[in-house]
N, C-alpha and C. Protein backbone atom coordinates (compact mmCIF):
# COMPACT_ATOMS: atom_id res chain seq x y z
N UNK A 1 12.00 4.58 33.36
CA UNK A 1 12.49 4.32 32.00
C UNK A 1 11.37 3.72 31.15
N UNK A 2 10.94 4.43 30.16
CA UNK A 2 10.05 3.91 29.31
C UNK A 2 10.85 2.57 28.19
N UNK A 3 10.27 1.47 28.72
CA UNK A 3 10.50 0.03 27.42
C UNK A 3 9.51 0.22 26.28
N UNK A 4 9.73 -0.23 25.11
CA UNK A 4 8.99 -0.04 23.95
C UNK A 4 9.61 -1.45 23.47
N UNK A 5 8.28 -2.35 23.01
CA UNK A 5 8.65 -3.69 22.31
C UNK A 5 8.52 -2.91 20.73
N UNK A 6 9.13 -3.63 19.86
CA UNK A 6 8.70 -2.69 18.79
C UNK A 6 8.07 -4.30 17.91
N UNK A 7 7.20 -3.84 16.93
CA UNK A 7 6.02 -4.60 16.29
C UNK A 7 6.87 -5.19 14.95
N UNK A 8 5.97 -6.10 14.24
CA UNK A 8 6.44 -6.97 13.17
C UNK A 8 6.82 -5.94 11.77
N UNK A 9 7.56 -6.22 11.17
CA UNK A 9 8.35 -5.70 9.88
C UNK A 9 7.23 -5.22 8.99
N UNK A 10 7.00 -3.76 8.16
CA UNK A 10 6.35 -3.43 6.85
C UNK A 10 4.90 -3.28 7.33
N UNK A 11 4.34 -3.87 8.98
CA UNK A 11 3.35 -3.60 9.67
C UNK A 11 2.59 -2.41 8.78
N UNK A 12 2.71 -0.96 8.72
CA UNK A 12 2.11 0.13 8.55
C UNK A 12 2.38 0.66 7.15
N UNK A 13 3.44 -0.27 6.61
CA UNK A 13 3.52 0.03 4.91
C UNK A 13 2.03 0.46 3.83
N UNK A 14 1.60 0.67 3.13
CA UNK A 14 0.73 1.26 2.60
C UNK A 14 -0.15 0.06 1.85
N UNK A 15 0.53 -1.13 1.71
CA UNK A 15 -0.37 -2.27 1.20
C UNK A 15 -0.91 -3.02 2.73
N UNK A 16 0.11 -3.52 3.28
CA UNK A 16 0.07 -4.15 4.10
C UNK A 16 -1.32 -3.64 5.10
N UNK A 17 -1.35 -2.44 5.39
CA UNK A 17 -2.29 -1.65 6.14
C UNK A 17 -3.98 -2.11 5.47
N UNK A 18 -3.72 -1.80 4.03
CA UNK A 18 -5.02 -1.79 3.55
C UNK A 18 -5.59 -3.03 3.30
N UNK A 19 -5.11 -4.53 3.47
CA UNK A 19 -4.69 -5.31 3.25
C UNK A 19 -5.23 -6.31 4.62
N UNK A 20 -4.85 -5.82 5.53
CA UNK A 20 -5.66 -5.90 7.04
C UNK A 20 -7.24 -5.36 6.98
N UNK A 21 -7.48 -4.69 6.30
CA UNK A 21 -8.71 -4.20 5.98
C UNK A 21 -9.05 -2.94 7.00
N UNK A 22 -7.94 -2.06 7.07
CA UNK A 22 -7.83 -0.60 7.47
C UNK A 22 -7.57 0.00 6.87
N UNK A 23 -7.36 1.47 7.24
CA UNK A 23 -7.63 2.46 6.28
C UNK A 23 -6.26 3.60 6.43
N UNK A 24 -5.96 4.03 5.51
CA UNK A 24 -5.14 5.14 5.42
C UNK A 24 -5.80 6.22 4.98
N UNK A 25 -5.44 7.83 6.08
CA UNK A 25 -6.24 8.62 6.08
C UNK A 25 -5.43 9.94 5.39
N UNK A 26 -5.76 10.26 4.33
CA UNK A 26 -5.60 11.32 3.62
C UNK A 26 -6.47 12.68 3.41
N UNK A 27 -5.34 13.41 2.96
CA UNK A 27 -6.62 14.72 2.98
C UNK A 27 -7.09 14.84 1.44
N UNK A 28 -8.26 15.09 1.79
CA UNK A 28 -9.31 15.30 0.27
C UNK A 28 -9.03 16.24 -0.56
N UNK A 29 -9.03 15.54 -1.83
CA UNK A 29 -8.44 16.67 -2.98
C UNK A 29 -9.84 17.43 -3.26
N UNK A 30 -11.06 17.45 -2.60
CA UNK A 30 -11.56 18.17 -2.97
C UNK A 30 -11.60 19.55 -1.70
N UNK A 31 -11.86 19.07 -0.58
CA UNK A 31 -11.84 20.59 0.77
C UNK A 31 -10.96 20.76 1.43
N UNK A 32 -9.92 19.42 1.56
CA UNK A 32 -9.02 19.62 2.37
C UNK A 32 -9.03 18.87 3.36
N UNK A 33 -10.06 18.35 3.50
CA UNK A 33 -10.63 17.65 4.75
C UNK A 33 -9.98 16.26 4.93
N UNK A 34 -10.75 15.50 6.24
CA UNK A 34 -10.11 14.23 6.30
C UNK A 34 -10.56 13.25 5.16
N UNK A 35 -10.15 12.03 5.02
CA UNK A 35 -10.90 11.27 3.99
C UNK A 35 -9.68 10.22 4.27
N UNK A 36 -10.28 9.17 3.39
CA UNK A 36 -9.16 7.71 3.67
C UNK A 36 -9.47 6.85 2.71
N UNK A 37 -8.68 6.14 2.35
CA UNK A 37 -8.47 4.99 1.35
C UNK A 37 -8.63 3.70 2.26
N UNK A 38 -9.65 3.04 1.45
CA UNK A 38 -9.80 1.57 1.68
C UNK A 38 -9.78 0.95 0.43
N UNK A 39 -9.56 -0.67 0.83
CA UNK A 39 -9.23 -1.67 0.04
C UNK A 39 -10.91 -2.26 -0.30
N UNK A 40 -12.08 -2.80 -1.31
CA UNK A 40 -12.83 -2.55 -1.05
C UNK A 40 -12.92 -3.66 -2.22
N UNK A 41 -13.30 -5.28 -2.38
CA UNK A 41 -13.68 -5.95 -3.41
C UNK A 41 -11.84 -6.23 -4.18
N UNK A 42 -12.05 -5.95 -4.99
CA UNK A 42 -11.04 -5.75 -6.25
C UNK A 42 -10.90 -3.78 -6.63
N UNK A 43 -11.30 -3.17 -5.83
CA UNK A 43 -10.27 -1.93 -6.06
C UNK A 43 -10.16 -1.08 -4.82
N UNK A 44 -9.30 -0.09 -4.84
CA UNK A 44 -9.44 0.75 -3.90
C UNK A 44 -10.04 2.58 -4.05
N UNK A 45 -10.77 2.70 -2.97
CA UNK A 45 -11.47 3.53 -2.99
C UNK A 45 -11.17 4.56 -1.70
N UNK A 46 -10.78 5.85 -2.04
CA UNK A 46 -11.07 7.35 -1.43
C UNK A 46 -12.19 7.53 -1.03
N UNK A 47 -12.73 8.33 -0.10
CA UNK A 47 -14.28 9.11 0.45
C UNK A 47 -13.57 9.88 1.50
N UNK A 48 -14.20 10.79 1.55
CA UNK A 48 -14.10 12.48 2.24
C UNK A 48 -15.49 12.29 2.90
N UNK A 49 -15.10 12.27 4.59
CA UNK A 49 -15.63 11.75 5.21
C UNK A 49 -16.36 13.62 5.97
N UNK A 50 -16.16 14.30 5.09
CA UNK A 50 -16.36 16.00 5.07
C UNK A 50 -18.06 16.41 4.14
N UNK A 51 -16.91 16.29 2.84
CA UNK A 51 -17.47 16.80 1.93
C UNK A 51 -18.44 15.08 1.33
N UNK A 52 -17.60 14.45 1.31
CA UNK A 52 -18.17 13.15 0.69
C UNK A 52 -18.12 13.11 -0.80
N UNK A 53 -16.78 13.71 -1.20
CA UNK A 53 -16.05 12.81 -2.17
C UNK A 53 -15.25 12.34 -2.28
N UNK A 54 -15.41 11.65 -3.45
CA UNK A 54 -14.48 9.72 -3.45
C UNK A 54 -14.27 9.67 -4.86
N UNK A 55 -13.41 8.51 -4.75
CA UNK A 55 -13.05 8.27 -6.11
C UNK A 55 -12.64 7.15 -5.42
N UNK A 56 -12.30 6.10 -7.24
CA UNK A 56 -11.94 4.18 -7.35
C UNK A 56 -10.78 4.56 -7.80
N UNK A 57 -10.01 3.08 -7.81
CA UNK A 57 -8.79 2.69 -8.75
C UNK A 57 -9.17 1.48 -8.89
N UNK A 58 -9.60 1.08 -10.52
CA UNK A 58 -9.60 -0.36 -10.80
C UNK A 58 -8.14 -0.97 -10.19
N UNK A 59 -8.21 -2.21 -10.01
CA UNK A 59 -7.17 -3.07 -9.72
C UNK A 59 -7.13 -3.49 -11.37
N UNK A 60 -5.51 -3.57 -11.79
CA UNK A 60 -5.19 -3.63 -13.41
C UNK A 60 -4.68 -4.94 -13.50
N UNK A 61 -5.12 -5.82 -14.19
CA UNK A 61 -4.92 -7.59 -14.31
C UNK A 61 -4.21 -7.34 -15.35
N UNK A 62 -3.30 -8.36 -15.73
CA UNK A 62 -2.96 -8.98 -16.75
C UNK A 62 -3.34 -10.58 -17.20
N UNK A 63 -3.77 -10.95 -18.24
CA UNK A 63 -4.29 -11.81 -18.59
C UNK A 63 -3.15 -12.83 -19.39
N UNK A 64 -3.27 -14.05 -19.31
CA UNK A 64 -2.40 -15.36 -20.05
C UNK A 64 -3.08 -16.31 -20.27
N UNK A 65 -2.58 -17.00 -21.35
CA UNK A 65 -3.73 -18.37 -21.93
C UNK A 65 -2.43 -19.51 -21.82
N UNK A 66 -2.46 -20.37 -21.05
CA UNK A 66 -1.75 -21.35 -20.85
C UNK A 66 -1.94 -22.68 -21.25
N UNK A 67 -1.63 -23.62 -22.01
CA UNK A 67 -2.17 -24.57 -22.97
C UNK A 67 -0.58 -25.15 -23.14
N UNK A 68 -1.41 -26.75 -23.89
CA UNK A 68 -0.50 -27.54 -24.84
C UNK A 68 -1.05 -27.08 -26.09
N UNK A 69 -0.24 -27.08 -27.03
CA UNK A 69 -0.80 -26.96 -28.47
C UNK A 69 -1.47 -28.39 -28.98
N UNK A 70 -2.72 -28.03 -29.38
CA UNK A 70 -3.50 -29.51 -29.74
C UNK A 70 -2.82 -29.63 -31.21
N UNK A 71 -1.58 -29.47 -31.87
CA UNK A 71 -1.17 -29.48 -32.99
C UNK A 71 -0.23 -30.27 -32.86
N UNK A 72 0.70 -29.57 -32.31
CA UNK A 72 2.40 -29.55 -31.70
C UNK A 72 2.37 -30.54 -30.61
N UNK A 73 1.50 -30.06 -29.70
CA UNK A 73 1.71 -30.51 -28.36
C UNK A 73 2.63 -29.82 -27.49
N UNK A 74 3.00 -28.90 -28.07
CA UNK A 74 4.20 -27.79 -27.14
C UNK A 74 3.18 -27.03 -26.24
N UNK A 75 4.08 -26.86 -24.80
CA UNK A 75 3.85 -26.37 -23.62
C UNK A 75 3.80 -24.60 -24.52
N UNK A 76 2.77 -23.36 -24.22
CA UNK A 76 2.98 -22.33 -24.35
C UNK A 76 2.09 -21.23 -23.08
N UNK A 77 2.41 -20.42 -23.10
CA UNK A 77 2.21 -19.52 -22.11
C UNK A 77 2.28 -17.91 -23.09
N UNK A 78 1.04 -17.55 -23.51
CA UNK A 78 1.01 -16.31 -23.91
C UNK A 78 0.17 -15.54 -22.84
N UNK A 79 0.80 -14.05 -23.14
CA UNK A 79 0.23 -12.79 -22.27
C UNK A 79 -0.73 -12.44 -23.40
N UNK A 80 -1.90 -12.17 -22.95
CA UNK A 80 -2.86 -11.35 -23.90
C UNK A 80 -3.47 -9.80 -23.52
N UNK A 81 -3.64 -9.29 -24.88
CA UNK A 81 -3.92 -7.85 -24.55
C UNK A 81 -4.65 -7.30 -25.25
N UNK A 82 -5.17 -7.88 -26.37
CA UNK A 82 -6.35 -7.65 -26.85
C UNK A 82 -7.77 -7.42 -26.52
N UNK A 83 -7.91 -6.66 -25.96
CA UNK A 83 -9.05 -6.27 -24.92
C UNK A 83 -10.21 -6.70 -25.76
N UNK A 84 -10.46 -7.09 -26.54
CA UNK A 84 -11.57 -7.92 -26.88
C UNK A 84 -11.95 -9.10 -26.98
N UNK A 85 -10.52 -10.16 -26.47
CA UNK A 85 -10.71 -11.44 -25.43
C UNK A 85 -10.47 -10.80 -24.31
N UNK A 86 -10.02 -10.33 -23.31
CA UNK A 86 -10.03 -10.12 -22.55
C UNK A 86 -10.98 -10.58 -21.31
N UNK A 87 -12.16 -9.95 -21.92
CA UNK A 87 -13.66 -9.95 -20.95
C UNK A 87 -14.38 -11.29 -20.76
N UNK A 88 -13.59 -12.43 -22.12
CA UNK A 88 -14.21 -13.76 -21.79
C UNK A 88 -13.10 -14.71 -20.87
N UNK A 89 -13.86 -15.78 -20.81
CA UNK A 89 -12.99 -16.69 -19.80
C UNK A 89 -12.32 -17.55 -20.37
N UNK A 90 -12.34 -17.43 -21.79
CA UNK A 90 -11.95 -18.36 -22.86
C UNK A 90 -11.94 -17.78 -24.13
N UNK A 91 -10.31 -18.01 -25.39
CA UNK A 91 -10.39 -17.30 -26.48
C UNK A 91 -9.81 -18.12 -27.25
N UNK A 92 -9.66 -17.60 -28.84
CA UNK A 92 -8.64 -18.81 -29.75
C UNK A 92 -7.29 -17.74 -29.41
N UNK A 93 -6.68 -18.78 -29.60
CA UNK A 93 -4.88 -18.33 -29.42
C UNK A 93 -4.24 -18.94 -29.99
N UNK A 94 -3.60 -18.18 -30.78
CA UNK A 94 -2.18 -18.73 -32.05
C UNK A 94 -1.12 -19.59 -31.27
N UNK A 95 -0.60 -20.51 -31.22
CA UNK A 95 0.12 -21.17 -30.77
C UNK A 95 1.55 -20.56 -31.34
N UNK A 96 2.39 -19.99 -30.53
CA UNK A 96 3.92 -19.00 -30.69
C UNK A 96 4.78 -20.18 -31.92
N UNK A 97 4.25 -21.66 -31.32
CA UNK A 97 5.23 -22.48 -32.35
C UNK A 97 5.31 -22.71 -33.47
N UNK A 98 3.70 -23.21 -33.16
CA UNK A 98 3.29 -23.59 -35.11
C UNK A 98 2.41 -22.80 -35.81
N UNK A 99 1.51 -22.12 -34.85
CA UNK A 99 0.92 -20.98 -35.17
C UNK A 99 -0.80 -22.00 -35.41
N UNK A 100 -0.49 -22.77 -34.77
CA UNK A 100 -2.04 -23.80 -35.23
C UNK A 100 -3.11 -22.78 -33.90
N UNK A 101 -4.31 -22.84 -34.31
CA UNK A 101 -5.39 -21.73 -33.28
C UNK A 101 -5.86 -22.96 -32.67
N UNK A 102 -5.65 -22.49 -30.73
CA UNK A 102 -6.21 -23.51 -30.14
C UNK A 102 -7.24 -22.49 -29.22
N UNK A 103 -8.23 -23.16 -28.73
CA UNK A 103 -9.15 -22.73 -27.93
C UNK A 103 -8.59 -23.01 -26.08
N UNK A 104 -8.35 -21.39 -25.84
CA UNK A 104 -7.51 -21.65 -24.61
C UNK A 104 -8.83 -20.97 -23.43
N UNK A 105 -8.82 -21.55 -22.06
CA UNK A 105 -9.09 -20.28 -20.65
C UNK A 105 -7.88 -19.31 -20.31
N UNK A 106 -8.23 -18.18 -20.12
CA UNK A 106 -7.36 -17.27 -20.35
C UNK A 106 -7.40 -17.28 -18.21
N UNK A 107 -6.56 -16.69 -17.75
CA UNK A 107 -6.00 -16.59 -16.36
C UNK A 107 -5.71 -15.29 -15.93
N UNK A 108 -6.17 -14.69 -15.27
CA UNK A 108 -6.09 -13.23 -14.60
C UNK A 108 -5.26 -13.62 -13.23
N UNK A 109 -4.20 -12.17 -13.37
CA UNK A 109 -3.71 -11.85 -11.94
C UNK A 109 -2.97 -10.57 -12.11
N UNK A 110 -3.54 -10.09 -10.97
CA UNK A 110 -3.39 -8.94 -10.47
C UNK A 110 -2.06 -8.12 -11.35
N UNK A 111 -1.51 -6.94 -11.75
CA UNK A 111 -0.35 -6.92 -12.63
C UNK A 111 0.74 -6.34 -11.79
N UNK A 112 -0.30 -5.91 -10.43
CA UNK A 112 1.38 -5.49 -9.04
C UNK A 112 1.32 -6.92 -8.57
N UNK A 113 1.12 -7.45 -8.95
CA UNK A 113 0.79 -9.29 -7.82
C UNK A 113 0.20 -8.68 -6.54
N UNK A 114 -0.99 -7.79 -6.66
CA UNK A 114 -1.56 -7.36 -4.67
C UNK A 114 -0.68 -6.59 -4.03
N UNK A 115 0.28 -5.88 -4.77
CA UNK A 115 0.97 -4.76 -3.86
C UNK A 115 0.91 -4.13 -4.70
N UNK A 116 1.50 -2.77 -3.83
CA UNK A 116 1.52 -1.27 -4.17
C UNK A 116 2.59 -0.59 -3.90
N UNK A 117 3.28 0.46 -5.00
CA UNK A 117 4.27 1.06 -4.04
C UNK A 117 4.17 1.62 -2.78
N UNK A 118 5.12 1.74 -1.88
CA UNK A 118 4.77 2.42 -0.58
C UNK A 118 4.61 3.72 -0.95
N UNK A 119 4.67 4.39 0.34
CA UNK A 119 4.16 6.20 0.25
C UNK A 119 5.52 7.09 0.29
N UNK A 120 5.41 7.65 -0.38
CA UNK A 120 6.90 8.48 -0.95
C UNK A 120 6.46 9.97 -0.44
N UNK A 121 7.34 10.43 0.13
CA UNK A 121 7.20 12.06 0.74
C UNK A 121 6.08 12.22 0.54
N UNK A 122 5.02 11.57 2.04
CA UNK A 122 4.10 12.10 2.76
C UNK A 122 3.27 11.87 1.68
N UNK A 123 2.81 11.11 0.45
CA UNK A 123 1.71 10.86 -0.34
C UNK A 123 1.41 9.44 -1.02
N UNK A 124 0.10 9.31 -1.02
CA UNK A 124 -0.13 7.64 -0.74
C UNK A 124 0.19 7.14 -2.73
N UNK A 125 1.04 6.31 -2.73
CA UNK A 125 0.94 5.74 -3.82
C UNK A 125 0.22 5.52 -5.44
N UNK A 126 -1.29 5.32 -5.04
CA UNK A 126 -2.38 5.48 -5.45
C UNK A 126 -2.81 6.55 -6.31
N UNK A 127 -3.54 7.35 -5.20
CA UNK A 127 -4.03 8.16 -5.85
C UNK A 127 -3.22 9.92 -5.52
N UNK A 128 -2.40 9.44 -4.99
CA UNK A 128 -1.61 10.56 -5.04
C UNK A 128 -2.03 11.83 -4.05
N UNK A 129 -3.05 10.91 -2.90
CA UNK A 129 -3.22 12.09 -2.33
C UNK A 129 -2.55 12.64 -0.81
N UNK A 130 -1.94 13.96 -0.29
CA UNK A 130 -1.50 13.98 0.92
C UNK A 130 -1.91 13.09 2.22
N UNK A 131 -1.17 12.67 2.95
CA UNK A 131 -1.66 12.16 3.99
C UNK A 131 -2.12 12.90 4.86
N UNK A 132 -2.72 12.83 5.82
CA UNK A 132 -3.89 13.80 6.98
C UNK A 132 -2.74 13.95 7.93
N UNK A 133 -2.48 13.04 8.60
CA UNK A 133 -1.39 13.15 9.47
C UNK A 133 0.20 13.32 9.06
N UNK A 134 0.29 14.63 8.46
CA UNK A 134 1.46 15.09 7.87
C UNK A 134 2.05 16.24 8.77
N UNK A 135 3.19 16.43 8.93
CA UNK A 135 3.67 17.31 9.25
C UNK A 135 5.23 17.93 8.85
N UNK A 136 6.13 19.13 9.61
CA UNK A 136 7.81 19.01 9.28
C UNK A 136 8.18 19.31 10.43
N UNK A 137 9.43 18.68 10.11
CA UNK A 137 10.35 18.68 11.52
C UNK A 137 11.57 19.12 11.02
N UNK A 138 12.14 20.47 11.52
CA UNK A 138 13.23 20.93 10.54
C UNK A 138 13.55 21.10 9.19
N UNK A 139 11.77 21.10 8.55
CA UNK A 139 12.17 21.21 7.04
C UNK A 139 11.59 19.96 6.56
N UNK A 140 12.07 18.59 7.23
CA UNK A 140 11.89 17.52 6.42
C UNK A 140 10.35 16.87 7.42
N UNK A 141 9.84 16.00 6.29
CA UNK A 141 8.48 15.42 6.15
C UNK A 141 8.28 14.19 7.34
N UNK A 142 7.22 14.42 8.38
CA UNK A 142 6.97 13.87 9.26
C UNK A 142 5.26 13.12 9.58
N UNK A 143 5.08 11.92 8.74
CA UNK A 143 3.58 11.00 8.47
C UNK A 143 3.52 9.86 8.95
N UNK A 144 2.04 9.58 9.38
CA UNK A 144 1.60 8.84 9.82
C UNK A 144 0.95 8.15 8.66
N UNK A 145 0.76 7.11 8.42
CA UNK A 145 -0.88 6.39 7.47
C UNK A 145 -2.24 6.31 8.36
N UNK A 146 -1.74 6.28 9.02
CA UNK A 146 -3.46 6.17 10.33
C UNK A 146 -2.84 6.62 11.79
N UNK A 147 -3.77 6.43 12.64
CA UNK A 147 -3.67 6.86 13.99
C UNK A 147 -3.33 5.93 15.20
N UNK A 148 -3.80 4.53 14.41
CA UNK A 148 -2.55 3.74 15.03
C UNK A 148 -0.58 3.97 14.45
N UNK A 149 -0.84 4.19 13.68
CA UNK A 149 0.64 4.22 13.15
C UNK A 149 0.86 5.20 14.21
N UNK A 150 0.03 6.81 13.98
CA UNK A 150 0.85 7.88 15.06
C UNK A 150 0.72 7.71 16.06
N UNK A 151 0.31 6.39 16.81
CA UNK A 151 0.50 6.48 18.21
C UNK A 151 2.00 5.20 18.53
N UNK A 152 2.13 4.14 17.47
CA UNK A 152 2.94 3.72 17.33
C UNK A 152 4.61 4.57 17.25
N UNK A 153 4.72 5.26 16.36
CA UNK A 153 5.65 6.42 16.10
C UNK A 153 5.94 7.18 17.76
N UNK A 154 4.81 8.05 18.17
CA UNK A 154 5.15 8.27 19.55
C UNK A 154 5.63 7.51 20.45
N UNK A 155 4.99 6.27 20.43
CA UNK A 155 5.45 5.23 21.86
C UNK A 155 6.92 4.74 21.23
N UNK A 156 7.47 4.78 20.30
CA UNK A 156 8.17 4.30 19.59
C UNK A 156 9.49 5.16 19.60
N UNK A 157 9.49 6.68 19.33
CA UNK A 157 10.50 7.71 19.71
C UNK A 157 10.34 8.30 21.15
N UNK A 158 9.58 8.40 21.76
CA UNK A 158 9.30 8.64 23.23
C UNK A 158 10.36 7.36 24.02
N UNK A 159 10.46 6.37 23.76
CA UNK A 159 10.89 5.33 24.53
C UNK A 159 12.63 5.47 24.77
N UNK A 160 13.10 4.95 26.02
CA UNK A 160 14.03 5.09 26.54
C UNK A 160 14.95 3.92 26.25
N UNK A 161 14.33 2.70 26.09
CA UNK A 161 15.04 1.17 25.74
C UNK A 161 13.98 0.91 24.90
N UNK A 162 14.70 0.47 23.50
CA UNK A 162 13.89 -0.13 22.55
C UNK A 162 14.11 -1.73 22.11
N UNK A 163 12.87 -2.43 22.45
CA UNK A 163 13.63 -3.92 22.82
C UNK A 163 12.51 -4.50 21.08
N UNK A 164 13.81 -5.60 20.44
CA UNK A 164 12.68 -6.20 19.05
C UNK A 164 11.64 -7.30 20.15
N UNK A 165 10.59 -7.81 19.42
CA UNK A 165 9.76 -8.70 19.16
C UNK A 165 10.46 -9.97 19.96
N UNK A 166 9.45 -10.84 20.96
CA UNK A 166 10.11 -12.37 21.46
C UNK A 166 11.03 -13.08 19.93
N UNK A 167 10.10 -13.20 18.69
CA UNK A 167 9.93 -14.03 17.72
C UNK A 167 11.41 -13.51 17.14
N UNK A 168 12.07 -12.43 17.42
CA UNK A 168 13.58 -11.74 16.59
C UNK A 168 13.30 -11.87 15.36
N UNK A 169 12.65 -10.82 14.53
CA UNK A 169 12.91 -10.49 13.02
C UNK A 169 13.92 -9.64 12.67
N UNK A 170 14.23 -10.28 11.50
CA UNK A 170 15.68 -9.64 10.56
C UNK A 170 15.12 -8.37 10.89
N UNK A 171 14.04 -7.49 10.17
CA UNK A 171 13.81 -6.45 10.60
C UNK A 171 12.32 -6.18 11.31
N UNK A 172 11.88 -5.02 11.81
CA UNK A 172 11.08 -4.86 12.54
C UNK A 172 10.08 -3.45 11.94
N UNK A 173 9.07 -2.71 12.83
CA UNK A 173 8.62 -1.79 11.92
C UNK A 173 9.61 -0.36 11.85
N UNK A 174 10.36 -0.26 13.10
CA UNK A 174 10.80 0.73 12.53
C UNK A 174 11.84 0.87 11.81
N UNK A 175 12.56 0.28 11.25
CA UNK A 175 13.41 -0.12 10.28
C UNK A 175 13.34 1.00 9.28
N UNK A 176 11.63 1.24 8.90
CA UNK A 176 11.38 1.83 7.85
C UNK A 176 11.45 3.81 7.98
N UNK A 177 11.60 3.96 9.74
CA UNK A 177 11.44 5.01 10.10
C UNK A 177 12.42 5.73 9.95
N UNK A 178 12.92 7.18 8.61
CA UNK A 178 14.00 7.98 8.75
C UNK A 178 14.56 8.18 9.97
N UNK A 179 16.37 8.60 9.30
CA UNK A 179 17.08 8.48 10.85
C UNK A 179 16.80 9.84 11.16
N UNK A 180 16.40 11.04 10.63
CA UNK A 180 16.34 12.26 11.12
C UNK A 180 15.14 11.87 12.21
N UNK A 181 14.26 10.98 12.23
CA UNK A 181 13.23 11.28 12.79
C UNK A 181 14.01 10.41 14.06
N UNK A 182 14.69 9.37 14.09
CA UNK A 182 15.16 8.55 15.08
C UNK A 182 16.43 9.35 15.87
N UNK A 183 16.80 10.52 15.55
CA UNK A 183 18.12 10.65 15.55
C UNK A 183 17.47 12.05 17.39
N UNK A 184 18.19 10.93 18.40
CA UNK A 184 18.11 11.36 20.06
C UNK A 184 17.93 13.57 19.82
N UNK A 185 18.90 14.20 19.34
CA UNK A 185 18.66 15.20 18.93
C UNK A 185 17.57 16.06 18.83
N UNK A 186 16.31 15.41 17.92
CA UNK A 186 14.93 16.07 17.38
C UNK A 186 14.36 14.99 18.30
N UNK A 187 14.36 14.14 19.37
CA UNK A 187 13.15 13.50 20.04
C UNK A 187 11.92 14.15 20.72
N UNK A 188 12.70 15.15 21.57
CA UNK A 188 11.46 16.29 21.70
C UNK A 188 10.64 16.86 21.02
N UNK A 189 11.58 17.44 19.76
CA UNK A 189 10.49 18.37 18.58
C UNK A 189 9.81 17.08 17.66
N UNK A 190 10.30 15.98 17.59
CA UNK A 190 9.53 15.03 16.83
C UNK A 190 8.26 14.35 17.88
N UNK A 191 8.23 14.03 19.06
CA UNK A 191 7.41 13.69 20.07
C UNK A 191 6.19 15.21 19.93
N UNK A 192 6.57 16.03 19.89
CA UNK A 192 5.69 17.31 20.53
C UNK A 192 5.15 17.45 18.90
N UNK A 193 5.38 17.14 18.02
CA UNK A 193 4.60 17.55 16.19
C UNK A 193 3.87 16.31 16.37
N UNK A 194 4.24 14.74 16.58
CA UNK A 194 3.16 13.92 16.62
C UNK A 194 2.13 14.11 17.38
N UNK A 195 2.55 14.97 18.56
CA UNK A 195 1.63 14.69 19.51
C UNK A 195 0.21 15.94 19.01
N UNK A 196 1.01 17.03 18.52
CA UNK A 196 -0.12 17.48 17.98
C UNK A 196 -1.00 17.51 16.88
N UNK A 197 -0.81 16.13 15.85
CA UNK A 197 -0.97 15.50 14.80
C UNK A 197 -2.19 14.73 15.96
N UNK A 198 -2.01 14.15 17.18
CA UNK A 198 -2.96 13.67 17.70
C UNK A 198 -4.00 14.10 17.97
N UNK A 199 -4.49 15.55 17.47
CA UNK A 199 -5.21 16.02 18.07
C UNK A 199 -6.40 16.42 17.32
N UNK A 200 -5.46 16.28 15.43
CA UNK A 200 -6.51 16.39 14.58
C UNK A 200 -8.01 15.49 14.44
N UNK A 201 -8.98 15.95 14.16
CA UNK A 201 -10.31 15.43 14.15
C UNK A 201 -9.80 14.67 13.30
N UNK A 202 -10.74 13.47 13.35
CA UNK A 202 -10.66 12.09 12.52
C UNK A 202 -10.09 10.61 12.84
C-alpha cells in the first residue's frame, strides 16, 4: 500500500513558488520551447532556455503621502498618481482638509501587496504564457508549475492512503487539485499523462 503524507497549503500556487525563489516553467511564446518565469529583484522575468527569449513585468507600486497637516494638524493619507512626483521620495501635497500645501515622503507598496493571481486553465497569470507541463485528461486540462509539483501530483494520485501533515492544516496542497483529476476513476489515465509529462526535456 502506497502512504502519501501530503505537503503544506498553496505550496505550488504561482506566487508562493516564485517567492521561494523557483521557477515556473512555461512554453515560449516565441519557439515553443521550454522557458520559465522567475522572480528576479522587483520584477518578474521569462527566458527561453531554447531560443533565449525573455521578457520583464515591472512590479506596479502605488504610491501615498502620509502626514499631519502643518496647518490643521489633521491626520491625512493621500494616494498619489501624478507620475511626476512619483519618481521622488518627497512632494508638496494639498492637504484633503484645508487644502494648506505640505511637504510630504511619499511611501511605495507593491499594488497586488506581493501576490499574483494564480494560474487559470493551464496559463501563468503574468504573462500569459502556457505552462510546459500541460496536458488533457478526457478533454479537461492537466498542469504542473515545475517538476517538483509533477512529481508531487504523481506521488500524490498514485497513493493508496492519503495521510495530512503531523502539524494538521485547515487545508493542505491538494485541496487545490480538481476533483476530475482526484476522482479513483481517471487514476490510471491521470498517473500515465503525468508520467509522460516526466519525460519532457527541461
Amino acid at each position: 500500500m502506497k502512504r502519501f503524507e501530503d505537503e503544506g497549503a498553496y505550496k505550488y500556487s504561482f506566487y508562493d513558488v516564485l517567492r521561494r525563489g523557483e521557477q515556473v516553467d512555461v512554453k515560449c511564446k516565441s519557439c515553443g520551447g521550454h522557458a520559465f518565469i522567475v522572480k528576479e529583484d522587483d520584477h518578474l522575468a521569462w527566458k527561453c532556455s531554447q531560443c533565449y527569449a525573455h521578457g520583464i513585468h515591472e512590479t506596479e507600486y502605488k504610491y501615498s503621502a502620509k502626514s499631519n497637516c502643518v496647518r490643521c494638524e489633521r491626520w491625512f493619507n493621500v494616494e498619489v498618481k501624478d507620475e511626476k512626483k512619483t519618481p521622488h521620495k518627497s512632494s508638496h501635497i494639498e492637504c484633503p482638509h484645508c487644502g494648506t500645501v505640505n511637504h510630504v515622503e511619499l511611501h511605495k507598496k507593491p499594488a497586488y501587496r506581493g501576490c499574483y493571481p494564480d494560474i487559470r486553465d493551464g496559463r501563468d497569470p503574468v504573462f500569459d504564457m502556457e505552462l510546459y507541463f500541460l496536458d488533457y485528461v478526457r478533454g479537461k486540462v492537466i498542469w504542473a508549475v515545475n517538476r517538483e509539483h509533477l512529481n508531487y501530483l504523481i506521488a500524490y494520485i498514485s497513493a493508496d492512503l492519503r495521510v495530512k501533515p503531523g502539524n494538521v492544516q485547515l487545508k493542505t496542497a491538494s485541496h487545490t487539485i480538481p476533483a476530475y483529476i482526484k476522482n479513483a476513476k481517471n487514476r490510471e489515465l491521470v498517473v500515465h499523462t503525468l508520467t509522460k509529462l516526466q519525460h519532457k526535456s527541461g
